[in-house]
C-alpha atoms as a PDB file:
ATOM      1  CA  UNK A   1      12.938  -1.092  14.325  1.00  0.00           C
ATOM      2  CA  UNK A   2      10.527  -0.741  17.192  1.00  0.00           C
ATOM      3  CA  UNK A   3       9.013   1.818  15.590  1.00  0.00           C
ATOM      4  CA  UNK A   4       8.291   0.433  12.464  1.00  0.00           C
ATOM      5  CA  UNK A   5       6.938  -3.271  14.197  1.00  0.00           C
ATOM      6  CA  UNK A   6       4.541  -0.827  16.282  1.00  0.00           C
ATOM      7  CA  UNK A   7       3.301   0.649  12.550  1.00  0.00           C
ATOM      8  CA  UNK A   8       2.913  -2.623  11.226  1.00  0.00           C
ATOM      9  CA  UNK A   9       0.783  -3.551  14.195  1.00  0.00           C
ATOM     10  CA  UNK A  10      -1.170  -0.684  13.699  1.00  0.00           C
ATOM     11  CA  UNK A  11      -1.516  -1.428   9.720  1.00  0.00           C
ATOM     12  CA  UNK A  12      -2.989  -4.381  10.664  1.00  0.00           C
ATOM     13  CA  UNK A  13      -5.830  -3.169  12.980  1.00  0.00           C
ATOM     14  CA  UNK A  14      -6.797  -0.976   9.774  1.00  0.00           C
ATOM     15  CA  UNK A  15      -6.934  -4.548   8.126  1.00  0.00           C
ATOM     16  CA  UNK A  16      -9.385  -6.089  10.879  1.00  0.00           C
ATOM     17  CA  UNK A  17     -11.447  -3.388  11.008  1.00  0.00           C
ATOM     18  CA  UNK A  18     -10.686  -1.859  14.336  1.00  0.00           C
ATOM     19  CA  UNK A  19     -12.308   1.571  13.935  1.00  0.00           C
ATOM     20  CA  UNK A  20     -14.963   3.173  12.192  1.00  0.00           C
ATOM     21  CA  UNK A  21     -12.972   4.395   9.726  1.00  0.00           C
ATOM     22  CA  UNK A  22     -10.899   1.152   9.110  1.00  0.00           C
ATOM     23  CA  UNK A  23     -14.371  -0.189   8.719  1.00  0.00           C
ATOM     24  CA  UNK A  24     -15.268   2.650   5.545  1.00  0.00           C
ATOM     25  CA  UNK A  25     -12.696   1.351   3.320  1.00  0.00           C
ATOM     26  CA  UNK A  26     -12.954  -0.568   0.363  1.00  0.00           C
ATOM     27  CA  UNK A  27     -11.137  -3.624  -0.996  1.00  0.00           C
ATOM     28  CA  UNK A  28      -8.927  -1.496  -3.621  1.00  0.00           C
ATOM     29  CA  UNK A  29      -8.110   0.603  -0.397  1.00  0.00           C
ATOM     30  CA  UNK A  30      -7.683  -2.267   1.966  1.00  0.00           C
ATOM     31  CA  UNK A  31      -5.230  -3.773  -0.647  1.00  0.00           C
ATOM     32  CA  UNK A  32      -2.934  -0.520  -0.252  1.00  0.00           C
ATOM     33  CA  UNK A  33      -2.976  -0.685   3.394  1.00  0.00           C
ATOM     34  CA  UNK A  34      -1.576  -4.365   2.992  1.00  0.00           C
ATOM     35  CA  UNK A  35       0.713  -3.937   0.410  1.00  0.00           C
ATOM     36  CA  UNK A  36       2.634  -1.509   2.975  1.00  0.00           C
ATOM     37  CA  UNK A  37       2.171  -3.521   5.872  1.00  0.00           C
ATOM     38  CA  UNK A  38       3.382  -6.310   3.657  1.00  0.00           C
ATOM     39  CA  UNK A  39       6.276  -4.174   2.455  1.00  0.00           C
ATOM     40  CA  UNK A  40       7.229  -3.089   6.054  1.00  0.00           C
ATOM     41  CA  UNK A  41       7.349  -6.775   7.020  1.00  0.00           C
ATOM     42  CA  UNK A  42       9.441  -8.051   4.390  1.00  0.00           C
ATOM     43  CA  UNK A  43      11.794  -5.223   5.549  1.00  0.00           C
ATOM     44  CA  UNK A  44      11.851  -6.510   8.768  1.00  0.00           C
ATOM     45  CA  UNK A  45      12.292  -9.854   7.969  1.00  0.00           C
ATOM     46  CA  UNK A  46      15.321  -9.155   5.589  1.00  0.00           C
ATOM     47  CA  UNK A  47      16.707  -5.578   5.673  1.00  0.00           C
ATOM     48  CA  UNK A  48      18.436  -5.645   2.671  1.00  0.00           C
ATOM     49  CA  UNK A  49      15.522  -5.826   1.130  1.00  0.00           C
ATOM     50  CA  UNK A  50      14.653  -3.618  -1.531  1.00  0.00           C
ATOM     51  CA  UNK A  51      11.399  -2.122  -0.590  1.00  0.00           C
ATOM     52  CA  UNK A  52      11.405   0.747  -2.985  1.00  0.00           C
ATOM     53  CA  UNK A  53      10.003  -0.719  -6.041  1.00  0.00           C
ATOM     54  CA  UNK A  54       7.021  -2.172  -3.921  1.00  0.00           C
ATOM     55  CA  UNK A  55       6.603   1.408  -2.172  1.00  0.00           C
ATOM     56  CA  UNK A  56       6.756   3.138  -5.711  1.00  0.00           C
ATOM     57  CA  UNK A  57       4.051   0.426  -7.166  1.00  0.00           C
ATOM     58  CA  UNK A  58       1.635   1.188  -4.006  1.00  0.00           C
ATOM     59  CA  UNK A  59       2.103   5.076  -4.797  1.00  0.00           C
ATOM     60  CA  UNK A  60       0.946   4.684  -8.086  1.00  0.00           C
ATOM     61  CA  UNK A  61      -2.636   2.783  -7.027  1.00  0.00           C
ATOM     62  CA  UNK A  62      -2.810   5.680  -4.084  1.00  0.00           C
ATOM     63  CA  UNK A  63      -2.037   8.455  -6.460  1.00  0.00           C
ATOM     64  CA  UNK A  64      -4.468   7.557  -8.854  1.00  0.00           C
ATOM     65  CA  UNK A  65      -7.666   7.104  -6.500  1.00  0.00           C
ATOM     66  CA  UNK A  66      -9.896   9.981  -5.290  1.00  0.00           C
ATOM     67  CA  UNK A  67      -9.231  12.278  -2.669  1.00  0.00           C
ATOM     68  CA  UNK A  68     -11.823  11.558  -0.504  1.00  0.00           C
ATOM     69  CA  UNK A  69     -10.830   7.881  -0.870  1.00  0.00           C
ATOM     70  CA  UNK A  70      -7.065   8.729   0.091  1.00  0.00           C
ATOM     71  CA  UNK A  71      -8.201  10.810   2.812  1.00  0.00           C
ATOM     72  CA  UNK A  72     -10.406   7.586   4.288  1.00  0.00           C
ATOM     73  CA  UNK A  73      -7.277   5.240   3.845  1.00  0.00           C
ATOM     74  CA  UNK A  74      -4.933   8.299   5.925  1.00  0.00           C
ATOM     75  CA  UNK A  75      -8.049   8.527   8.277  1.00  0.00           C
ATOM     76  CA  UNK A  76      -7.830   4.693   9.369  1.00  0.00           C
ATOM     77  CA  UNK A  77      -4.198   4.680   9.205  1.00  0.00           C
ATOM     78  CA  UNK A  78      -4.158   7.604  12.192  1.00  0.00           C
ATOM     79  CA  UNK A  79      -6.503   6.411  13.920  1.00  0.00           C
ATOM     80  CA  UNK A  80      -4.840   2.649  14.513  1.00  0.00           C
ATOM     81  CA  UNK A  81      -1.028   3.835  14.353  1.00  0.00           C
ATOM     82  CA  UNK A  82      -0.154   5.468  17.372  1.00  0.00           C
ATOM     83  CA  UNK A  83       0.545   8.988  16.608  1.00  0.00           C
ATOM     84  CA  UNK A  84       4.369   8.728  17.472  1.00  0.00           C
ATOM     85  CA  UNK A  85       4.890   6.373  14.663  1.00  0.00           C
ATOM     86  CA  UNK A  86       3.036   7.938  11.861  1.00  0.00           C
ATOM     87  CA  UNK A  87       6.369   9.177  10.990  1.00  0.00           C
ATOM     88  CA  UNK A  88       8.066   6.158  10.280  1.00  0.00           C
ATOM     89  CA  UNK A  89       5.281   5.565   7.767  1.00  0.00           C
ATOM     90  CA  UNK A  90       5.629   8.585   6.824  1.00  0.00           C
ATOM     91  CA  UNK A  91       9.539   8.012   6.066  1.00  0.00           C
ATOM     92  CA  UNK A  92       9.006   4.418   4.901  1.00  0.00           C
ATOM     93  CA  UNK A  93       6.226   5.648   1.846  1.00  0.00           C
ATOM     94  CA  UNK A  94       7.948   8.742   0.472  1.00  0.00           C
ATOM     95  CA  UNK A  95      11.391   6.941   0.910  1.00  0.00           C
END
C-alpha cells in the first residue's frame, strides 16, 4: 500500500499545481486527476471497496477527450508521481 499512498501524494501535487504541466490543465482534466486520487483513497480507506465502477466511469471522460489533452493530464501525472510508482497507477486504472 506504500506504493499506492506515494501515487496519491503525487496525484495531489498535479491538483496544486506543482509543475508546469500540472499548471496546463483544465478543470474537465483536473476533475479526472481527482476522481482517481479520490478513487485510490477510498481504496485505502476501505479495501473492500469496489473501485472498478469509479475507474470504468473516469475511463470513459479520459477516453473521450483529445489526445493532446490526455497526453497533458499523463504529462503532469509523470512529472509529480515518482517514476517507481507510475505502475501502480498504471495497475489501479486499467484494473
Amino acid at each position: 500500500m506504500y506504493s499506492l499512498e506515494k501515487t496519491v501524494l503525487g496525484l495531489e501535487k498535479v491538483l496544486e499545481g506543482d509543475t508546469s504541466y500540472a499548471r496546463k490543465l483544465d478543470e474537465n482534466s483536473l476533475k479526472i486527476v481527482s476522481d482517481i486520487k479520490n478513487a485510490m483513497e477510498s481504496y485505502l480507506d476501505d479495501y473492500g471497496y469496489d473501485y472498478e465502477a469509479e475507474m470504468d466511469e473516469v475511463k470513459i471522460e479520459y477516453n473521450s477527450l483529445e489526445e493532446e489533452i490526455q497526453s497533458d493530464i499523463e504529462n503532469a501525472i509523470k512529472a509529480s508521481v515518482p517514476v517507481e510508482h507510475l505502475n501502480t497507477l498504471k495497475e489501479f486504472f486499467s484494473e
